[in-house]
PDB file of N, CA and C in Angstrom:
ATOM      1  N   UNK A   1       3.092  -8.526 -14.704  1.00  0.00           N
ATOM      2  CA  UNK A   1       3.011  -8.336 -13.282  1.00  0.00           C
ATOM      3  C   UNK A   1       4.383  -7.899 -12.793  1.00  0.00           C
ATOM      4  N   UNK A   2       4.501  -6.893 -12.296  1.00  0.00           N
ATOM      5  CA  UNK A   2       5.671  -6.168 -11.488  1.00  0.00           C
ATOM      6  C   UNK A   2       5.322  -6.628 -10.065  1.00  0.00           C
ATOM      7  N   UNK A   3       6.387  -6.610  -9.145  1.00  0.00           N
ATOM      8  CA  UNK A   3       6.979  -7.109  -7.861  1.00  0.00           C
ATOM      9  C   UNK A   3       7.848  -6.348  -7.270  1.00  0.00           C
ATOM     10  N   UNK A   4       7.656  -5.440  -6.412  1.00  0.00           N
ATOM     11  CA  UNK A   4       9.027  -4.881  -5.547  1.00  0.00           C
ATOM     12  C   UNK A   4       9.172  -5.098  -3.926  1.00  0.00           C
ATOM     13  N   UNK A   5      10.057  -5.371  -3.706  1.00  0.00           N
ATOM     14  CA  UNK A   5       9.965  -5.128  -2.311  1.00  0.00           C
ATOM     15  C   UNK A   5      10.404  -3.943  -1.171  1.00  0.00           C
ATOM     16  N   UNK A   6       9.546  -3.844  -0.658  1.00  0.00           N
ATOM     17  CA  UNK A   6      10.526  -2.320   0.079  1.00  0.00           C
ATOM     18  C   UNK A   6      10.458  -2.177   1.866  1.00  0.00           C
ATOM     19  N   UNK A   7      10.536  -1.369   2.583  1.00  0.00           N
ATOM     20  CA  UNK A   7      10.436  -1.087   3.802  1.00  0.00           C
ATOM     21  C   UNK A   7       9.346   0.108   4.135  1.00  0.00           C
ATOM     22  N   UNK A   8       8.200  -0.481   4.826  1.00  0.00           N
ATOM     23  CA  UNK A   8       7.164   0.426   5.232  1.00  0.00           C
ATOM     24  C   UNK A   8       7.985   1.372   5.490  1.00  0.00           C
ATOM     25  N   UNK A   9       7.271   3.221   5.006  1.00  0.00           N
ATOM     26  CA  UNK A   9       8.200   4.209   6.240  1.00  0.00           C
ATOM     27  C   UNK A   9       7.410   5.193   6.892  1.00  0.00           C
ATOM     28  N   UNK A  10       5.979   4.866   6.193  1.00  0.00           N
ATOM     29  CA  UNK A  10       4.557   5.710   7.249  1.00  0.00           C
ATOM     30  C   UNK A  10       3.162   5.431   6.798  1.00  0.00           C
ATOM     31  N   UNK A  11       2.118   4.899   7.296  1.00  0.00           N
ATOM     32  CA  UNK A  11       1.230   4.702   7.628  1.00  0.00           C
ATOM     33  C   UNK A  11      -0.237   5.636   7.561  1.00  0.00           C
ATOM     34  N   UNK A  12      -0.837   5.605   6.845  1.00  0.00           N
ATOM     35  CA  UNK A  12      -1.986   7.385   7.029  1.00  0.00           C
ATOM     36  C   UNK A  12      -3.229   6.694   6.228  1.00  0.00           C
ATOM     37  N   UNK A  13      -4.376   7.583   6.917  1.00  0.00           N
ATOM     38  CA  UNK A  13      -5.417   7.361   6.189  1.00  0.00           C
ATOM     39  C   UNK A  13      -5.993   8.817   5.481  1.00  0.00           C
ATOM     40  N   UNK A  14      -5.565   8.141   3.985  1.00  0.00           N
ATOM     41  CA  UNK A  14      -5.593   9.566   2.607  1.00  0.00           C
ATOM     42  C   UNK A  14      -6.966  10.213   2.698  1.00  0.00           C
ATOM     43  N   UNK A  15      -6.826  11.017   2.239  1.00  0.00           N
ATOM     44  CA  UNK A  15      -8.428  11.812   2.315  1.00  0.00           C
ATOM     45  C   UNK A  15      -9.381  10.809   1.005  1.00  0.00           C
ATOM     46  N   UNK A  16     -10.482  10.597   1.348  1.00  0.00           N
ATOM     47  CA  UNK A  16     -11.517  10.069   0.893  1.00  0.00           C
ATOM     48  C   UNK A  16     -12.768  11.016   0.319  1.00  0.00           C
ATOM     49  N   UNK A  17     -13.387  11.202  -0.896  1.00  0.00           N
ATOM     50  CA  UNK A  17     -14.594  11.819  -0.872  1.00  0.00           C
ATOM     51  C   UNK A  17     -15.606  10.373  -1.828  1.00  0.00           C
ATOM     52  N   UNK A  18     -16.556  11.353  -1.308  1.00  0.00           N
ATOM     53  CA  UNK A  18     -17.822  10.491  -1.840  1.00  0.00           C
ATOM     54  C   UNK A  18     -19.306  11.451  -2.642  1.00  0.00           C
ATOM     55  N   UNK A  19     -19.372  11.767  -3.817  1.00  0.00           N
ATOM     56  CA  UNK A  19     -20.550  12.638  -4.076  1.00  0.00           C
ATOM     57  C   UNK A  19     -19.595  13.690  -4.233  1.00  0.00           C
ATOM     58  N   UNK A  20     -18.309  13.937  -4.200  1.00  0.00           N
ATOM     59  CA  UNK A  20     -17.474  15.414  -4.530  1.00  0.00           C
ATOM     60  C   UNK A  20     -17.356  15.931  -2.684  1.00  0.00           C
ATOM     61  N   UNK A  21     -17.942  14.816  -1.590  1.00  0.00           N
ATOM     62  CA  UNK A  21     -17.647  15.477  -0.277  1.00  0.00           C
ATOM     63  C   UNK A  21     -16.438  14.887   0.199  1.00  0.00           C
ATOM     64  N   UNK A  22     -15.891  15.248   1.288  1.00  0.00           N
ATOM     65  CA  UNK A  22     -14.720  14.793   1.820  1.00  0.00           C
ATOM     66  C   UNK A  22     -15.465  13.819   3.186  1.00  0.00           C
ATOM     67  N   UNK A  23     -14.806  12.849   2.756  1.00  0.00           N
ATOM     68  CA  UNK A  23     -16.035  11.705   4.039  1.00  0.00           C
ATOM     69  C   UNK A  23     -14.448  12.139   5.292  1.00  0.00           C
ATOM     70  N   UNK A  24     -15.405  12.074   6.687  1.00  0.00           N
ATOM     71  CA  UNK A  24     -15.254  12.499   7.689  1.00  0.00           C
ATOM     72  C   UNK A  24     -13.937  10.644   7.959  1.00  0.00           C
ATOM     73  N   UNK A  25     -12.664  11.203   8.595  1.00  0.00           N
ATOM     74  CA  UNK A  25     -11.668   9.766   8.763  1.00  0.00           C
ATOM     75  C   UNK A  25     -12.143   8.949   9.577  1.00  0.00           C
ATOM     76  N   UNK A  26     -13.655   8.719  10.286  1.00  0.00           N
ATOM     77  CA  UNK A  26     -13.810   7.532  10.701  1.00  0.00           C
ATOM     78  C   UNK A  26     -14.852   6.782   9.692  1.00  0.00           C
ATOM     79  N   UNK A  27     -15.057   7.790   8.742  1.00  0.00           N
ATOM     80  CA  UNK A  27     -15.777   6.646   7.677  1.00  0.00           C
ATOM     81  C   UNK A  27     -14.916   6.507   5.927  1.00  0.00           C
ATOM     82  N   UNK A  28     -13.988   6.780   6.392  1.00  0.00           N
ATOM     83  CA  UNK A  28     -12.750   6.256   4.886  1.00  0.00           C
ATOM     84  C   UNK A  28     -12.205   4.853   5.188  1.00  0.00           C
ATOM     85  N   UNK A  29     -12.435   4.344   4.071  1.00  0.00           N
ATOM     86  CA  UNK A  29     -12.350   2.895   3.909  1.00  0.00           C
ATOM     87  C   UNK A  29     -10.120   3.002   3.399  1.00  0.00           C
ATOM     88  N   UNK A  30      -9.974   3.437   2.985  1.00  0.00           N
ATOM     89  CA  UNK A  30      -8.650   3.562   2.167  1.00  0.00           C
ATOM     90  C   UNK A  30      -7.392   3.239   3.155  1.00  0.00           C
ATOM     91  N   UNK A  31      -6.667   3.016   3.350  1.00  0.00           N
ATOM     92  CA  UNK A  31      -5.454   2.883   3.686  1.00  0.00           C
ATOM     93  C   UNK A  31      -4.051   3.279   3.002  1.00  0.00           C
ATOM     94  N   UNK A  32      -3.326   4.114   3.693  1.00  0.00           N
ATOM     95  CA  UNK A  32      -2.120   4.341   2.864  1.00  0.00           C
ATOM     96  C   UNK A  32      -0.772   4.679   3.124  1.00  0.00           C
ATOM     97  N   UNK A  33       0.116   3.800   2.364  1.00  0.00           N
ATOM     98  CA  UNK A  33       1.619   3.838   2.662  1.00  0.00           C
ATOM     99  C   UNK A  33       2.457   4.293   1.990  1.00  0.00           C
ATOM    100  N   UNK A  34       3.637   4.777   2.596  1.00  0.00           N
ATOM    101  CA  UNK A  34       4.363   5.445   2.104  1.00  0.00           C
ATOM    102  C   UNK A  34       5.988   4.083   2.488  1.00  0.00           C
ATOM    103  N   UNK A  35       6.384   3.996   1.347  1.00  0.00           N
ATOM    104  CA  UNK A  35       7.081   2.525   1.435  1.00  0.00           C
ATOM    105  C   UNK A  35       8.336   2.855   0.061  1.00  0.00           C
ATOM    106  N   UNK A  36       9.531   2.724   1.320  1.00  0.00           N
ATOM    107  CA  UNK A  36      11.123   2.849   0.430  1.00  0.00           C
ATOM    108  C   UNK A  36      11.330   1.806  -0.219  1.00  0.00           C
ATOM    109  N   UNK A  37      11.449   1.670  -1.791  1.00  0.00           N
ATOM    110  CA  UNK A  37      11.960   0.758  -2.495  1.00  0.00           C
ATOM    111  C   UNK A  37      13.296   1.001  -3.041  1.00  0.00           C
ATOM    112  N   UNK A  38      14.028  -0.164  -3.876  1.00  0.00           N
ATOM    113  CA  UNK A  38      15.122  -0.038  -4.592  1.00  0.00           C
ATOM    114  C   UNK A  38      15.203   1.437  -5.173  1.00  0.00           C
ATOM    115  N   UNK A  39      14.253   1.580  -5.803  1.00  0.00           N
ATOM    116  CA  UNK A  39      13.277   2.719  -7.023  1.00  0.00           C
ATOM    117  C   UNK A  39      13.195   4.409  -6.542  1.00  0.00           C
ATOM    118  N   UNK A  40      13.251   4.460  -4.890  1.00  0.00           N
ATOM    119  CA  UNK A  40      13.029   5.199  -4.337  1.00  0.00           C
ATOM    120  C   UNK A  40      11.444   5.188  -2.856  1.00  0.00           C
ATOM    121  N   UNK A  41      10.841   5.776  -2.897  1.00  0.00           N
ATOM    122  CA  UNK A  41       9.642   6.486  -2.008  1.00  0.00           C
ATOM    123  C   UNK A  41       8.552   6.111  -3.243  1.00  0.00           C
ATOM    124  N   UNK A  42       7.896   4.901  -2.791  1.00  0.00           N
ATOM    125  CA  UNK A  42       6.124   4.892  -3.727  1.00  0.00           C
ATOM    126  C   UNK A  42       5.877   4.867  -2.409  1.00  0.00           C
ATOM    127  N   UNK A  43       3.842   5.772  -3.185  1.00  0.00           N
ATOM    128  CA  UNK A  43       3.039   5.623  -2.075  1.00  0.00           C
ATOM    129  C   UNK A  43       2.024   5.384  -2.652  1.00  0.00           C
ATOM    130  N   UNK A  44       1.382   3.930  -1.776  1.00  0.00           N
ATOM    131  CA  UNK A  44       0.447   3.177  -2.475  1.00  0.00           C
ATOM    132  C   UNK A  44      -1.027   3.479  -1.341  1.00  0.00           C
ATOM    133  N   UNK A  45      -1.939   3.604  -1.901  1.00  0.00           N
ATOM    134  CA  UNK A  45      -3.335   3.849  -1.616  1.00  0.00           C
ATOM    135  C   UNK A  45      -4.143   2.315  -1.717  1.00  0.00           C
ATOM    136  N   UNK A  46      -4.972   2.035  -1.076  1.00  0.00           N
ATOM    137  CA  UNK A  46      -5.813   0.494  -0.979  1.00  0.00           C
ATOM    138  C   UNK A  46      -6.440   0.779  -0.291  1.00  0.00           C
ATOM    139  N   UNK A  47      -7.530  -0.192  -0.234  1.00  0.00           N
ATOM    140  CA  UNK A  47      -8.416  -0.332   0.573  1.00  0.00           C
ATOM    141  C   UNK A  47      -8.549  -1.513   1.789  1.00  0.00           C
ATOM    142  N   UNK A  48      -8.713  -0.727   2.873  1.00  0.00           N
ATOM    143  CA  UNK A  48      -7.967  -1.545   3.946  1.00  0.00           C
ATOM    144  C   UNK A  48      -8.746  -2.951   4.029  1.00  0.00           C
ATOM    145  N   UNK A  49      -7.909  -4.243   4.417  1.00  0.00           N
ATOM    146  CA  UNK A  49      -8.895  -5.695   4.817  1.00  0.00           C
ATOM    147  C   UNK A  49      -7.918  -5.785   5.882  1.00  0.00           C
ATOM    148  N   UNK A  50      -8.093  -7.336   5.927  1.00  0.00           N
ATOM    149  CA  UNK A  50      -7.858  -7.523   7.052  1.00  0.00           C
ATOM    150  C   UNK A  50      -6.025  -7.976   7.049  1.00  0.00           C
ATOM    151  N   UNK A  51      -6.029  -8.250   5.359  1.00  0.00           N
ATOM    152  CA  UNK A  51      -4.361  -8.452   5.273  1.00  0.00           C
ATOM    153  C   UNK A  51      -3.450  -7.259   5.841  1.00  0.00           C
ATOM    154  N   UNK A  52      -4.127  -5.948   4.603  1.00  0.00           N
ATOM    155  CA  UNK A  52      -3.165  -4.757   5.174  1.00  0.00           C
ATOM    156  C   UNK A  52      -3.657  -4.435   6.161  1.00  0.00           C
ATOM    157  N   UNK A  53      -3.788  -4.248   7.081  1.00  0.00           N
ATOM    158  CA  UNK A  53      -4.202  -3.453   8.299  1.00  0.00           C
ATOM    159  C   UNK A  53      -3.027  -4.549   9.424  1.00  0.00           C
ATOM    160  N   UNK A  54      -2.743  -5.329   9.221  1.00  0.00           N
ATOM    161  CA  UNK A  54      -1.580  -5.648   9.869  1.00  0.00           C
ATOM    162  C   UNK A  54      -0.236  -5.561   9.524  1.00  0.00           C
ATOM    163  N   UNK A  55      -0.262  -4.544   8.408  1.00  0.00           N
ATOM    164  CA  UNK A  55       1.050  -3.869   8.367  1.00  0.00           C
ATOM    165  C   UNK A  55       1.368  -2.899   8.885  1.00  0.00           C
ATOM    166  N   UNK A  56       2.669  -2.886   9.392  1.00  0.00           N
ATOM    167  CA  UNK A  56       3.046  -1.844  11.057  1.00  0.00           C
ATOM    168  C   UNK A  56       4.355  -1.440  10.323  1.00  0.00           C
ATOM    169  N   UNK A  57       4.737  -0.179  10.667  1.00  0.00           N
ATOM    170  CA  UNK A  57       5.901   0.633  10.209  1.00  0.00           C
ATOM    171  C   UNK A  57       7.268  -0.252  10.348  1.00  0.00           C
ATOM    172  N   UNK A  58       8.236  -0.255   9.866  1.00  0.00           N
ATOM    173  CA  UNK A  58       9.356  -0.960   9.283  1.00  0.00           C
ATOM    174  C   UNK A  58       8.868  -2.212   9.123  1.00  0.00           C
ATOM    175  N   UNK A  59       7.675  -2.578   8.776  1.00  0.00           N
ATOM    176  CA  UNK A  59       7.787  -4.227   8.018  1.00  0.00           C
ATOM    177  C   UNK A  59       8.435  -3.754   6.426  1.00  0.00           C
ATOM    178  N   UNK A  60       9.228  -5.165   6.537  1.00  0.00           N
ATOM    179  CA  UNK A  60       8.945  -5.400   4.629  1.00  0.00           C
ATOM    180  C   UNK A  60       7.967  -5.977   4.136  1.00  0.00           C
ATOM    181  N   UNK A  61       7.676  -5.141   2.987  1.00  0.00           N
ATOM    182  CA  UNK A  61       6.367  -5.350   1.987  1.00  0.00           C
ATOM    183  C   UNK A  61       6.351  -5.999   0.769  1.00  0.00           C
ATOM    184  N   UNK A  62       5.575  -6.681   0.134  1.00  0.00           N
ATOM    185  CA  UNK A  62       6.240  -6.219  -1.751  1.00  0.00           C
ATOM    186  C   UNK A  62       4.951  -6.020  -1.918  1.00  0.00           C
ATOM    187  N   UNK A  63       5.041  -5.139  -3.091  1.00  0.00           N
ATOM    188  CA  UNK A  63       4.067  -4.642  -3.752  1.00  0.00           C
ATOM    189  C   UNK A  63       3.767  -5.204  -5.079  1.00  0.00           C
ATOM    190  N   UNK A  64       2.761  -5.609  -5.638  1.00  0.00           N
ATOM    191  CA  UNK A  64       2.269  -6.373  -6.387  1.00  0.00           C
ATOM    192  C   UNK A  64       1.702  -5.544  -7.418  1.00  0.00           C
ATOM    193  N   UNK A  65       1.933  -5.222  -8.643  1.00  0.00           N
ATOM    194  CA  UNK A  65       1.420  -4.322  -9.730  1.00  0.00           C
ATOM    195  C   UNK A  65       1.352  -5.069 -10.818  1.00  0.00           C
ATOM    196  N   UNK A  66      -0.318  -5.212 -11.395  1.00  0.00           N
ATOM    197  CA  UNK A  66      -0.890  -5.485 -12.441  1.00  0.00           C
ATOM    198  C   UNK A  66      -1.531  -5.178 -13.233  1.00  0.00           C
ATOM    199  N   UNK A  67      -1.498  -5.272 -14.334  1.00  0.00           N
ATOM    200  CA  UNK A  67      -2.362  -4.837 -15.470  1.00  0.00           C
ATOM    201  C   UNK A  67      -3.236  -5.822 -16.293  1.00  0.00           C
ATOM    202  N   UNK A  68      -4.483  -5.458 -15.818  1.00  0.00           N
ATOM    203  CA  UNK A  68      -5.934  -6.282 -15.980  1.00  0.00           C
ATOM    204  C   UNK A  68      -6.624  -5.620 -17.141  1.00  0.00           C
ATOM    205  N   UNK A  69      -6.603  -5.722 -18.078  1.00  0.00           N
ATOM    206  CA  UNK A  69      -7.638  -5.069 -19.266  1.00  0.00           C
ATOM    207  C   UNK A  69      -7.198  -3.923 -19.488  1.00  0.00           C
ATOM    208  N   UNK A  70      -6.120  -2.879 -19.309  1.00  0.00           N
ATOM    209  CA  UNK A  70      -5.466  -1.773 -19.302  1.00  0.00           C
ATOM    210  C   UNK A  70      -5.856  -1.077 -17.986  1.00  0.00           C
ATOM    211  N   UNK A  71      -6.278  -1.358 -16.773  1.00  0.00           N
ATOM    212  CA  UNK A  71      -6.641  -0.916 -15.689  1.00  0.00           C
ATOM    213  C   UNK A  71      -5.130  -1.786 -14.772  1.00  0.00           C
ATOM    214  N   UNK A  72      -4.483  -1.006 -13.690  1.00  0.00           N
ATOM    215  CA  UNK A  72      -3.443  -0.876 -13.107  1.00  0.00           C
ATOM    216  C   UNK A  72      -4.133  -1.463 -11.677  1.00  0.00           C
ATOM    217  N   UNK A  73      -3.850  -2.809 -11.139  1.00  0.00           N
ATOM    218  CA  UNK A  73      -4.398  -2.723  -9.843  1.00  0.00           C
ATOM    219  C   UNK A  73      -2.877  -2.872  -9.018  1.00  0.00           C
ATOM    220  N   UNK A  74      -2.961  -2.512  -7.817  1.00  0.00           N
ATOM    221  CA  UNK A  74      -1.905  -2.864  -6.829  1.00  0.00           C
ATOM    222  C   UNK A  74      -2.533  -3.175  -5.127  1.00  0.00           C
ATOM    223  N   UNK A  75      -1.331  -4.730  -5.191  1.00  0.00           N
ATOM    224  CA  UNK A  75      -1.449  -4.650  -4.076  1.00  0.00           C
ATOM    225  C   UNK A  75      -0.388  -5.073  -2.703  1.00  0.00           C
ATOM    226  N   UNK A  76      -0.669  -4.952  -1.715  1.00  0.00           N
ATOM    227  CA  UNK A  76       0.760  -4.988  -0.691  1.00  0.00           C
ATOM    228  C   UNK A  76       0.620  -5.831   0.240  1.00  0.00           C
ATOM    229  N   UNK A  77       1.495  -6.510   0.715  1.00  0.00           N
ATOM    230  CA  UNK A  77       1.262  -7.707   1.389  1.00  0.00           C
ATOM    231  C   UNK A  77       2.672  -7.814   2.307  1.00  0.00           C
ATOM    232  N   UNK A  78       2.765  -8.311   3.514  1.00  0.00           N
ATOM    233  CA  UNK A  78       3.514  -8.316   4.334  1.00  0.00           C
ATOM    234  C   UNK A  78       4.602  -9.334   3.565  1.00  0.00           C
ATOM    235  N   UNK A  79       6.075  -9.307   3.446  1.00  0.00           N
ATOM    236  CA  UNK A  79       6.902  -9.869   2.534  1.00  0.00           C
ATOM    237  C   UNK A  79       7.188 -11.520   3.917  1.00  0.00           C
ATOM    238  N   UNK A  80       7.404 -12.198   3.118  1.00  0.00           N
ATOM    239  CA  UNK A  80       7.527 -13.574   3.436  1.00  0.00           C
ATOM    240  C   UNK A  80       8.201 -14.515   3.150  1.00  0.00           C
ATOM    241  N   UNK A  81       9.205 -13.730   1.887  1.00  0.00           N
ATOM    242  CA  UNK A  81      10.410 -14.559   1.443  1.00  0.00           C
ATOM    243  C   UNK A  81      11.561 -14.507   2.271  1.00  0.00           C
ATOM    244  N   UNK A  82      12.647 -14.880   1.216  1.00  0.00           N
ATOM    245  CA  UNK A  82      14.087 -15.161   1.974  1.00  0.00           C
ATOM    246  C   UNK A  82      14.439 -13.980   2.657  1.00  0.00           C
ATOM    247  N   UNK A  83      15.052 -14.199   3.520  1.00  0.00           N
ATOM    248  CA  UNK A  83      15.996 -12.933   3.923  1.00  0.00           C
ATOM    249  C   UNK A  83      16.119 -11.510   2.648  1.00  0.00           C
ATOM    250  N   UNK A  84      16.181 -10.539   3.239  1.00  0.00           N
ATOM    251  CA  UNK A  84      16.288  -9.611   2.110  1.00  0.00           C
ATOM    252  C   UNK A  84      17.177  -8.281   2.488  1.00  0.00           C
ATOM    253  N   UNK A  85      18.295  -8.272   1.537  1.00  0.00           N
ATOM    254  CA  UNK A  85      19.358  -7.119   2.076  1.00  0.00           C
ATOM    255  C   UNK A  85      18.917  -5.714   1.556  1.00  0.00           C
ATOM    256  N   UNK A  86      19.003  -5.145   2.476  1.00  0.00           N
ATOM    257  CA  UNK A  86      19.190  -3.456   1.862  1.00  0.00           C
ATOM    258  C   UNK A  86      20.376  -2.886   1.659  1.00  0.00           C
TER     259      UNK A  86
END
């Protein structure tokens, strides 16, 4: 399990298809950020609940990366630890 923490730096909902169509942005489920780490600029794709959807531009995040059976899941969560310097 990898852990980073970074600073939201934009907010978007990625294009979605379904059947090879492009579903219309009031019916894409996905959520997606674009978030400065140590590392540089990742941009992580999810599916929105009710955790991420209360992430708002300059929160800190960490991002949570795992490997389940050789499948890669990630996920992002509003950061909640100590103080954290940039």
């Amino acid at each position: 399990m990898d852990k980073h923490i970074g600073r939201v730096m934009e907010i978007y909902i990625p294009e979605q298809y379904k059947d090879g169509n492009l579903l219309d942005v009031m019916d894409r489920t996905n959520i997606g950020f674009k978030v400065m780490t140590n590392d540089g600029v990742r941009e992580i794709i999810v599916e929105q609940n009710e955790e991420n959807a209360n992430i708002m531009k300059n929160d800190l995040v960490e991002i949570v990366e795992q490997n389940i059976s050789g499948k890669v899941f990630v996920d992002i969560n509003l950061y909640e630890g100590e103080e954290y310097e940039w």
